[in-house]
N, C-alpha and C. Protein backbone atom coordinates (compact mmCIF):
# COMPACT_ATOMS: atom_id res chain seq x y z
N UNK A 1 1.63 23.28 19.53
CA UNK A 1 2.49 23.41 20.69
C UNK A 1 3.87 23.84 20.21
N UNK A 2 4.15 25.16 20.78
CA UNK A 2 5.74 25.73 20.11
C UNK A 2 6.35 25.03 20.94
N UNK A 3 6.12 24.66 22.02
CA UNK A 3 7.45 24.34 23.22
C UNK A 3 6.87 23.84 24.42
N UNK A 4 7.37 22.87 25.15
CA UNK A 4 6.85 21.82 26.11
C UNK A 4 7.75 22.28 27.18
N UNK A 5 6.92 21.75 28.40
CA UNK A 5 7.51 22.34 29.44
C UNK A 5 7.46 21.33 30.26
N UNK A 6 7.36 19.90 29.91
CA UNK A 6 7.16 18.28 30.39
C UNK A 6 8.78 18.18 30.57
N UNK A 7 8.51 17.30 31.73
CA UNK A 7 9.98 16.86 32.32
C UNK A 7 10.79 15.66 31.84
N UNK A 8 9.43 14.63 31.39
CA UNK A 8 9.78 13.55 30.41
C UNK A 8 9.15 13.11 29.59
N UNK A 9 9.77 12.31 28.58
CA UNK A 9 9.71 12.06 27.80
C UNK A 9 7.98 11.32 26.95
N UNK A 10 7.66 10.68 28.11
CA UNK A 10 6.28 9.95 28.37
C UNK A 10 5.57 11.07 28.49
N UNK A 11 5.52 11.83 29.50
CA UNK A 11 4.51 13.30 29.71
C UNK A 11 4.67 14.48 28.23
N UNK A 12 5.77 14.67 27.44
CA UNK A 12 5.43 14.82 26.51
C UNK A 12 4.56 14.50 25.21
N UNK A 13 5.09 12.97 25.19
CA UNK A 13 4.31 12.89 24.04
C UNK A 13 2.31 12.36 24.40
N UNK A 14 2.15 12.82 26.18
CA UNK A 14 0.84 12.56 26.32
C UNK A 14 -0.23 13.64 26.00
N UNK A 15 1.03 15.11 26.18
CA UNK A 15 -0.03 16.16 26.14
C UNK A 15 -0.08 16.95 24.15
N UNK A 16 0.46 15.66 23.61
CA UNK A 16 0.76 16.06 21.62
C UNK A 16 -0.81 15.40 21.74
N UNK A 17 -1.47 16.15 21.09
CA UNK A 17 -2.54 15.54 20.23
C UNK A 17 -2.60 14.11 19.56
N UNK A 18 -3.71 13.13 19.39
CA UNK A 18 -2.91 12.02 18.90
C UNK A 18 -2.59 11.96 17.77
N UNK A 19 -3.25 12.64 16.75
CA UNK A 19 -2.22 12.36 15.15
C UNK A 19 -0.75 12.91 15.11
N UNK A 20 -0.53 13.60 16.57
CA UNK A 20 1.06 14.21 16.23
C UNK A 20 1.34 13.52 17.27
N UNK A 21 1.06 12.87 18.48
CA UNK A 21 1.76 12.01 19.10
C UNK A 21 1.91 10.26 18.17
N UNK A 22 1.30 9.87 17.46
CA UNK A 22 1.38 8.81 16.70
C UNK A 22 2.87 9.58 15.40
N UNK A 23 2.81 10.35 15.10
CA UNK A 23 3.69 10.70 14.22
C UNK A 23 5.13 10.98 14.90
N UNK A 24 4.90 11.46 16.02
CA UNK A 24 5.99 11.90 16.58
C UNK A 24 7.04 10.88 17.31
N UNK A 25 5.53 9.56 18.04
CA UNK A 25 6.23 8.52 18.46
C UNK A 25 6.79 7.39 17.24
N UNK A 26 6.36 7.29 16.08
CA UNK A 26 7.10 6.87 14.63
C UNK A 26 8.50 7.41 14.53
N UNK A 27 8.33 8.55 14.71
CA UNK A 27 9.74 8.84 14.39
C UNK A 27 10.96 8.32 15.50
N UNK A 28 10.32 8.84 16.82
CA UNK A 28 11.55 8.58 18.13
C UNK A 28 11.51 6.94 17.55
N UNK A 29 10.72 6.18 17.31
CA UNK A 29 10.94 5.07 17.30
C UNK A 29 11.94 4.59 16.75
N UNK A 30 12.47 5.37 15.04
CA UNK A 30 13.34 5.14 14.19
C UNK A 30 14.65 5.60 14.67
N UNK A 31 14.41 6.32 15.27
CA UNK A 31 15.71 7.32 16.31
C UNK A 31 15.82 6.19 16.84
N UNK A 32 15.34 5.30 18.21
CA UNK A 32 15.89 4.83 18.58
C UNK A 32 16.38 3.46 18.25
N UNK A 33 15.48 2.92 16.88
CA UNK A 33 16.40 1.80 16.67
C UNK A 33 17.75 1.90 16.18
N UNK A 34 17.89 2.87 15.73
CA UNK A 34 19.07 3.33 14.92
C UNK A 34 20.10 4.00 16.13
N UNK A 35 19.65 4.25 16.75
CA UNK A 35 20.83 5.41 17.80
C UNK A 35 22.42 4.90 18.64
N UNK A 36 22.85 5.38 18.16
CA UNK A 36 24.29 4.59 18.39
C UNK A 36 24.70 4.83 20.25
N UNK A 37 25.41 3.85 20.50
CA UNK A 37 25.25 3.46 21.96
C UNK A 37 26.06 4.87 22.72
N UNK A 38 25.91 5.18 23.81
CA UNK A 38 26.16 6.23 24.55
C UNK A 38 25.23 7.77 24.61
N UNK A 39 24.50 7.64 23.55
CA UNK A 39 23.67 9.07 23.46
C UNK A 39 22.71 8.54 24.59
N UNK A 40 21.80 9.77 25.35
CA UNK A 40 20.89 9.42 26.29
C UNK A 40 19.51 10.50 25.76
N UNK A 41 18.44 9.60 25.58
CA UNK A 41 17.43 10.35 25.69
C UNK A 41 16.84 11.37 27.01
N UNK A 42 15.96 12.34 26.82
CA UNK A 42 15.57 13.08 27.64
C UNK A 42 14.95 14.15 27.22
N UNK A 43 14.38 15.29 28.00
CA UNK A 43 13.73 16.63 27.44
C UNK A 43 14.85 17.69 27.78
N UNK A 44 15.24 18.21 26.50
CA UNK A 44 15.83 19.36 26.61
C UNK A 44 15.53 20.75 26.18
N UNK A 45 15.36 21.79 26.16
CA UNK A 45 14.79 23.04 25.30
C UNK A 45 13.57 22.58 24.64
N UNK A 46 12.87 21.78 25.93
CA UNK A 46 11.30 21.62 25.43
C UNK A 46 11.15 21.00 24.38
N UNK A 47 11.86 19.94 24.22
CA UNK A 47 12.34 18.63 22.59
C UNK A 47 12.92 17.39 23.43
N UNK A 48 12.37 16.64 23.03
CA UNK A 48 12.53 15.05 22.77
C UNK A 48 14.35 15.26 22.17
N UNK A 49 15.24 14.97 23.31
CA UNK A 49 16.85 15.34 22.82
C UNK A 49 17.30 14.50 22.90
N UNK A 50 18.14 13.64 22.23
CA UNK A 50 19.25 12.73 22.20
C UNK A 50 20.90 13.28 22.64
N UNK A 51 21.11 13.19 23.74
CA UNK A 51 22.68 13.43 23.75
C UNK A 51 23.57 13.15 24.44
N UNK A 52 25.04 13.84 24.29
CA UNK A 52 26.02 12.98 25.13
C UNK A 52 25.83 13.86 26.70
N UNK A 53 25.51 12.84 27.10
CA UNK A 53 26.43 13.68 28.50
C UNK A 53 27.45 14.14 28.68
N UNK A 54 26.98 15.61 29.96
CA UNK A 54 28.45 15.87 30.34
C UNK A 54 29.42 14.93 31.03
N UNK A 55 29.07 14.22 31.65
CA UNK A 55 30.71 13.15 32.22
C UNK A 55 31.62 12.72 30.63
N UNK A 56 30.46 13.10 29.74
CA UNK A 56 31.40 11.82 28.59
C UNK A 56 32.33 12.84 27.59
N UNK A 57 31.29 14.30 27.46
CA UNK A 57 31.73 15.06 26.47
C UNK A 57 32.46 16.43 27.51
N UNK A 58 32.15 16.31 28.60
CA UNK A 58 33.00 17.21 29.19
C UNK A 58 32.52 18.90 29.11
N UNK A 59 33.24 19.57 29.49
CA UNK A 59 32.23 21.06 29.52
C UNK A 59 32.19 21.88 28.47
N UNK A 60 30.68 21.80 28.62
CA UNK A 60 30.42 22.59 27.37
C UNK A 60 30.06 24.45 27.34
N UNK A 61 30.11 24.68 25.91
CA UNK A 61 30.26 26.70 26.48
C UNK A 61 29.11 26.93 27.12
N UNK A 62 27.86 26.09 26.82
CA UNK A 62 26.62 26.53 27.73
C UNK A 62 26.14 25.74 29.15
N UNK A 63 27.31 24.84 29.34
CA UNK A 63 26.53 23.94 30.87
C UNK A 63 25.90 22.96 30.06
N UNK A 64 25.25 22.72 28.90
CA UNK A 64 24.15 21.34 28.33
C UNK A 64 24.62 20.35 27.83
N UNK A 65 23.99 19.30 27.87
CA UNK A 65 24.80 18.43 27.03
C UNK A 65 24.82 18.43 25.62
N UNK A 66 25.85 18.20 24.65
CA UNK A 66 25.88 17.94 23.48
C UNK A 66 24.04 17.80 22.64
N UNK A 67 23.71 18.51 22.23
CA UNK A 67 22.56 17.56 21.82
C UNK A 67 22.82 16.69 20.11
N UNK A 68 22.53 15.85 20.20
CA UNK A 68 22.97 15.05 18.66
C UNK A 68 21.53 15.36 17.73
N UNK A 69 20.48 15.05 18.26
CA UNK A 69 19.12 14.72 17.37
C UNK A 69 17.91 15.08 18.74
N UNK A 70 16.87 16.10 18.01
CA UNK A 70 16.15 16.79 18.98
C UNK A 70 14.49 16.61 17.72
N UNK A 71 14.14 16.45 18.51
CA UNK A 71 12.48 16.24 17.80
C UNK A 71 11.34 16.75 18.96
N UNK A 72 10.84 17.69 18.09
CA UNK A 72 9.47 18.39 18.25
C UNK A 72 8.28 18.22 17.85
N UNK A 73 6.85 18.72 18.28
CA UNK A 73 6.13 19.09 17.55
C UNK A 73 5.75 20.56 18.04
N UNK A 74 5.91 21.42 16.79
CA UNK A 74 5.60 22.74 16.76
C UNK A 74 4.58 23.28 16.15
N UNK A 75 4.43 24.40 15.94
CA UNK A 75 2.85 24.99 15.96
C UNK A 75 2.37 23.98 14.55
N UNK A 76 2.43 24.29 13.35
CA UNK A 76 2.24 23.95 12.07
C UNK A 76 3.24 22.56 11.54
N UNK A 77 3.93 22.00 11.99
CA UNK A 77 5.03 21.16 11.55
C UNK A 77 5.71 20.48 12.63
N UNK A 78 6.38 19.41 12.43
CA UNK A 78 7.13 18.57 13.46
C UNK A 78 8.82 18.47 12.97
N UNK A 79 9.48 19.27 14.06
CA UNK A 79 10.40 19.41 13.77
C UNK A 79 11.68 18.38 13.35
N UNK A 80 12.67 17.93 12.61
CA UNK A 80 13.29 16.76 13.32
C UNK A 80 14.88 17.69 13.30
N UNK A 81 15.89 17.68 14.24
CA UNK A 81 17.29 18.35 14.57
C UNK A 81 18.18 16.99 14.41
N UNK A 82 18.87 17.32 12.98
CA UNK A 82 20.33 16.24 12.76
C UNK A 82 21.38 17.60 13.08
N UNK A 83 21.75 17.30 14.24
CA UNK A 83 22.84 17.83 14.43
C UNK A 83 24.44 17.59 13.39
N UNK A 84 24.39 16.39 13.50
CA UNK A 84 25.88 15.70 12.65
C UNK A 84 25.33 15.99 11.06
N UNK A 85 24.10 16.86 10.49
CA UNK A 85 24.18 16.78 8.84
C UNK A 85 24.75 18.19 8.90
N UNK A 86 24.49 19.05 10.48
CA UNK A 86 25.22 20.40 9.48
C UNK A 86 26.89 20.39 9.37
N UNK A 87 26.90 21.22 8.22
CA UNK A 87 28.44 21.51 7.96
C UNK A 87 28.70 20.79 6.65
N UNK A 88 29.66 19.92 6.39
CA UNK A 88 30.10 18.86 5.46
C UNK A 88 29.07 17.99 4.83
N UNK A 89 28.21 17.02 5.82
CA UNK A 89 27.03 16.11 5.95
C UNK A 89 26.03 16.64 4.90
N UNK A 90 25.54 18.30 4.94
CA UNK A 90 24.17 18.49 4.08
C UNK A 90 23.73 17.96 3.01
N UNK A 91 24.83 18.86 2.25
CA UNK A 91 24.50 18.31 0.84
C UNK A 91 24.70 16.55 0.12
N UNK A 92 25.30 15.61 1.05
CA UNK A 92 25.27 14.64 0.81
C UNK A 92 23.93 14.05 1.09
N UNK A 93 23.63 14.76 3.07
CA UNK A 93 22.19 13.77 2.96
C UNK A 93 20.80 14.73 2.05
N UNK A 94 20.78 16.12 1.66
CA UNK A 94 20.13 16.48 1.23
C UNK A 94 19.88 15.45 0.02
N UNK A 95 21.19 15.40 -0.79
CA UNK A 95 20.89 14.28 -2.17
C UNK A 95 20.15 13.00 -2.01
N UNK A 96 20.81 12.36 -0.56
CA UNK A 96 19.82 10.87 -0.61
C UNK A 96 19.15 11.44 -0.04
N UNK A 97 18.06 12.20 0.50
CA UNK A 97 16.79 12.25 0.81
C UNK A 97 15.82 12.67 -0.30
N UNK A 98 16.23 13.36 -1.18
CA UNK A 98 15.83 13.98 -2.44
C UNK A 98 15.80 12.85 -3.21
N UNK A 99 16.66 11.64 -3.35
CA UNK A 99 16.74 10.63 -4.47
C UNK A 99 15.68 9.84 -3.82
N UNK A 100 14.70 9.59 -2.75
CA UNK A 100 13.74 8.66 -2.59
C UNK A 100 12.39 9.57 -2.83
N UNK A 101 12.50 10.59 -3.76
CA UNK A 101 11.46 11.27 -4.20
C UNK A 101 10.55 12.28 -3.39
N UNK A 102 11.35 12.06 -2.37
CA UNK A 102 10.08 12.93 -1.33
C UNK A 102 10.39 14.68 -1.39
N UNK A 103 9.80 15.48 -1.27
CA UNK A 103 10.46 16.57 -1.07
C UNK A 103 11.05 16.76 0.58
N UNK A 104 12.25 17.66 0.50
CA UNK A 104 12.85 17.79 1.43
C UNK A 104 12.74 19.36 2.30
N UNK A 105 12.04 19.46 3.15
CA UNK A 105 12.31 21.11 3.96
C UNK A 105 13.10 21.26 4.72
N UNK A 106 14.43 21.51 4.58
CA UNK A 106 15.20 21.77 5.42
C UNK A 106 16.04 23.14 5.82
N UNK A 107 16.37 23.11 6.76
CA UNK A 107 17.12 24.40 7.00
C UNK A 107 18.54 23.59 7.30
N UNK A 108 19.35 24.20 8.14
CA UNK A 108 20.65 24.14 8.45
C UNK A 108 20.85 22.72 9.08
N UNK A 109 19.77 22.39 10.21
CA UNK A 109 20.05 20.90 10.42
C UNK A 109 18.49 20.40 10.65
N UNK A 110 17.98 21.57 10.64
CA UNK A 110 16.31 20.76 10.82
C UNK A 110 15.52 20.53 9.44
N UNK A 111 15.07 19.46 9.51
CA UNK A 111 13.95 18.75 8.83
C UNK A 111 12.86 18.94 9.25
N UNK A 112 11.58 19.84 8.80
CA UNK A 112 10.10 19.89 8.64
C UNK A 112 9.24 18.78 8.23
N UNK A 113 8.62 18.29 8.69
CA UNK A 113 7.29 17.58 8.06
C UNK A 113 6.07 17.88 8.63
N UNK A 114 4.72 17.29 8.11
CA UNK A 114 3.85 17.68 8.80
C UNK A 114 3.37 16.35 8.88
N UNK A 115 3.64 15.07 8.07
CA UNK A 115 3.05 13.77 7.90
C UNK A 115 3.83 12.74 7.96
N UNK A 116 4.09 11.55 8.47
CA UNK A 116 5.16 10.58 8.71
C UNK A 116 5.41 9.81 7.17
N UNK A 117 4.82 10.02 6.28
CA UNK A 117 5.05 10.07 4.70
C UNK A 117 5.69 10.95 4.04
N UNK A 118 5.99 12.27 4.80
CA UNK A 118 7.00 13.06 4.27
C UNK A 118 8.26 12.74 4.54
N UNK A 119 8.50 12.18 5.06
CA UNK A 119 10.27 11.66 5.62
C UNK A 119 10.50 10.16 5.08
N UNK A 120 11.68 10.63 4.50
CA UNK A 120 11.98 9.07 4.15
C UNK A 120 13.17 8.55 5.34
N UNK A 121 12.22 7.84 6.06
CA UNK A 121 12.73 7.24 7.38
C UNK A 121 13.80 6.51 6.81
N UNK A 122 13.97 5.33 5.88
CA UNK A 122 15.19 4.30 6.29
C UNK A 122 16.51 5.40 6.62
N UNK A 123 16.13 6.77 5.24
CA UNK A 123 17.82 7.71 5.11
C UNK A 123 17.65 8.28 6.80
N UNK A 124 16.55 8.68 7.58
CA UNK A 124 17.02 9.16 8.39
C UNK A 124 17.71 8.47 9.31
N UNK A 125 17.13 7.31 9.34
CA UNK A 125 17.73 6.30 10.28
C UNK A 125 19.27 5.93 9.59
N UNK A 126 19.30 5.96 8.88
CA UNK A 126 21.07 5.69 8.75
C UNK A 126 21.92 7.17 8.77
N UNK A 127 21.25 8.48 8.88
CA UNK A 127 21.71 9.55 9.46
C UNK A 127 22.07 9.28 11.00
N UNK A 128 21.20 9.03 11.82
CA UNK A 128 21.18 8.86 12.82
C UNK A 128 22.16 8.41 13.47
N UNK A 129 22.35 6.74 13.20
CA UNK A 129 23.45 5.80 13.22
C UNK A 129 24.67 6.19 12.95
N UNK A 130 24.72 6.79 11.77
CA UNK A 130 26.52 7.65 11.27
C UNK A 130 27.38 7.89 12.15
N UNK A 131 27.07 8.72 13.07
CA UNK A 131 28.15 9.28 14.09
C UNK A 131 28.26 8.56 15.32
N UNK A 132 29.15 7.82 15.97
CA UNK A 132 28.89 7.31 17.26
C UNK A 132 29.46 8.54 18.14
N UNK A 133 29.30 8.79 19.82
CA UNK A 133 29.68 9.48 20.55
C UNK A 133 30.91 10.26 20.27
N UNK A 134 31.87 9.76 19.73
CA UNK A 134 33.00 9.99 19.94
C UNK A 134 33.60 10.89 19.25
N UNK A 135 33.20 10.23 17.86
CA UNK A 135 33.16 11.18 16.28
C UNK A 135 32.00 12.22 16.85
N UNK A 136 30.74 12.51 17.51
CA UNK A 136 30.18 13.62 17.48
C UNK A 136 30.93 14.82 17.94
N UNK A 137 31.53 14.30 19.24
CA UNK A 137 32.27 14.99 20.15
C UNK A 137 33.67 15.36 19.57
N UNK A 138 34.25 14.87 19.05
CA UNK A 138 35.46 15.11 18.22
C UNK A 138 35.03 16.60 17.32
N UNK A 139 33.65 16.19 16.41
CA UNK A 139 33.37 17.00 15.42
C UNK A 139 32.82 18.45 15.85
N UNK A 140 31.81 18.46 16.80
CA UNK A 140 32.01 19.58 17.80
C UNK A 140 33.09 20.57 18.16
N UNK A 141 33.83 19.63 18.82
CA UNK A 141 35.45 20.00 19.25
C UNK A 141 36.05 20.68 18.18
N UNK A 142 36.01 19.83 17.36
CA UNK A 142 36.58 20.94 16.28
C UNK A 142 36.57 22.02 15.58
N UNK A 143 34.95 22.13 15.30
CA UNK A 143 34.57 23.33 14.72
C UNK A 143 34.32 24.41 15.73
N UNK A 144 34.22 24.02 16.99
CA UNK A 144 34.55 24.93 18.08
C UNK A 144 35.93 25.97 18.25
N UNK A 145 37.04 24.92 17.78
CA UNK A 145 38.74 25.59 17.46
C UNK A 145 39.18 26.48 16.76
């Protein structure tokens, strides 16, 4: 599945197959124990999206809300979107994800896996946690200037 066209969050992960809905719901799970208060789950660009609202973050260049952390499953791989590692963030969390031995596929802010043993969950979950609303929106803001 490149892209979902489910309105929520539940109806997504019913029509994932179950070894990628069991993998996929592992992960939101770690997302959400970790997720710092004010982000709102929902489906955005056909992904499981974490973000600020507009009342909180105000208008954005495209009408959407902020997205912080966006998780897929796509054709071959399950996507995971750290918004707050691109820029400054990479190469720090690239290192602790690399130091718990796992290999790492990443691009600019997305993380690839195909198996819930490829991710070393505790680092993502304290990715996650890092930024509260405010600092996201700040950090946005800025590199927007």
């Amino acid at each position: 599945m490149a892209r979902s066209n489910a309105e929520t969050v539940e109806e997504y992960l019913a029509e994932l197959p179950e070894d990628r809905r069991a993998t996929v719901a592992a992960v939101r799970r770690v997302i959400l124990d970790h997720l710092p208060e004010g982000y709102v789950e929902g489906m955005q660009w056909g992904m499981i999206t974490y973000s600020v609202p507009l009342e909180v973050s105000g208008k954005t260049y495209n009408g959407q809300p902020l997205g912080y952390v966006s998780l897929a499953s796509q054709k071959n791989h399950v996507s995971l979107y750290l918004m707050g590692v691109h820029g400054e963030r990479e190469q720090e969390f690239r290192a602790e994800f690399e130091a718990t031995g796992r290999r790492l596929d990443m691009g600019k802010s997305c993380v690839r896996f195909k198996r819930l043993d490829d991710l070393a969950l505790d680092v993502i979950g304290r990715e996650v946690a890092r930024q509260g609303v405010a600092e996201f929106v700040a950090k946005v803001r800025a590199a927007q200037a």
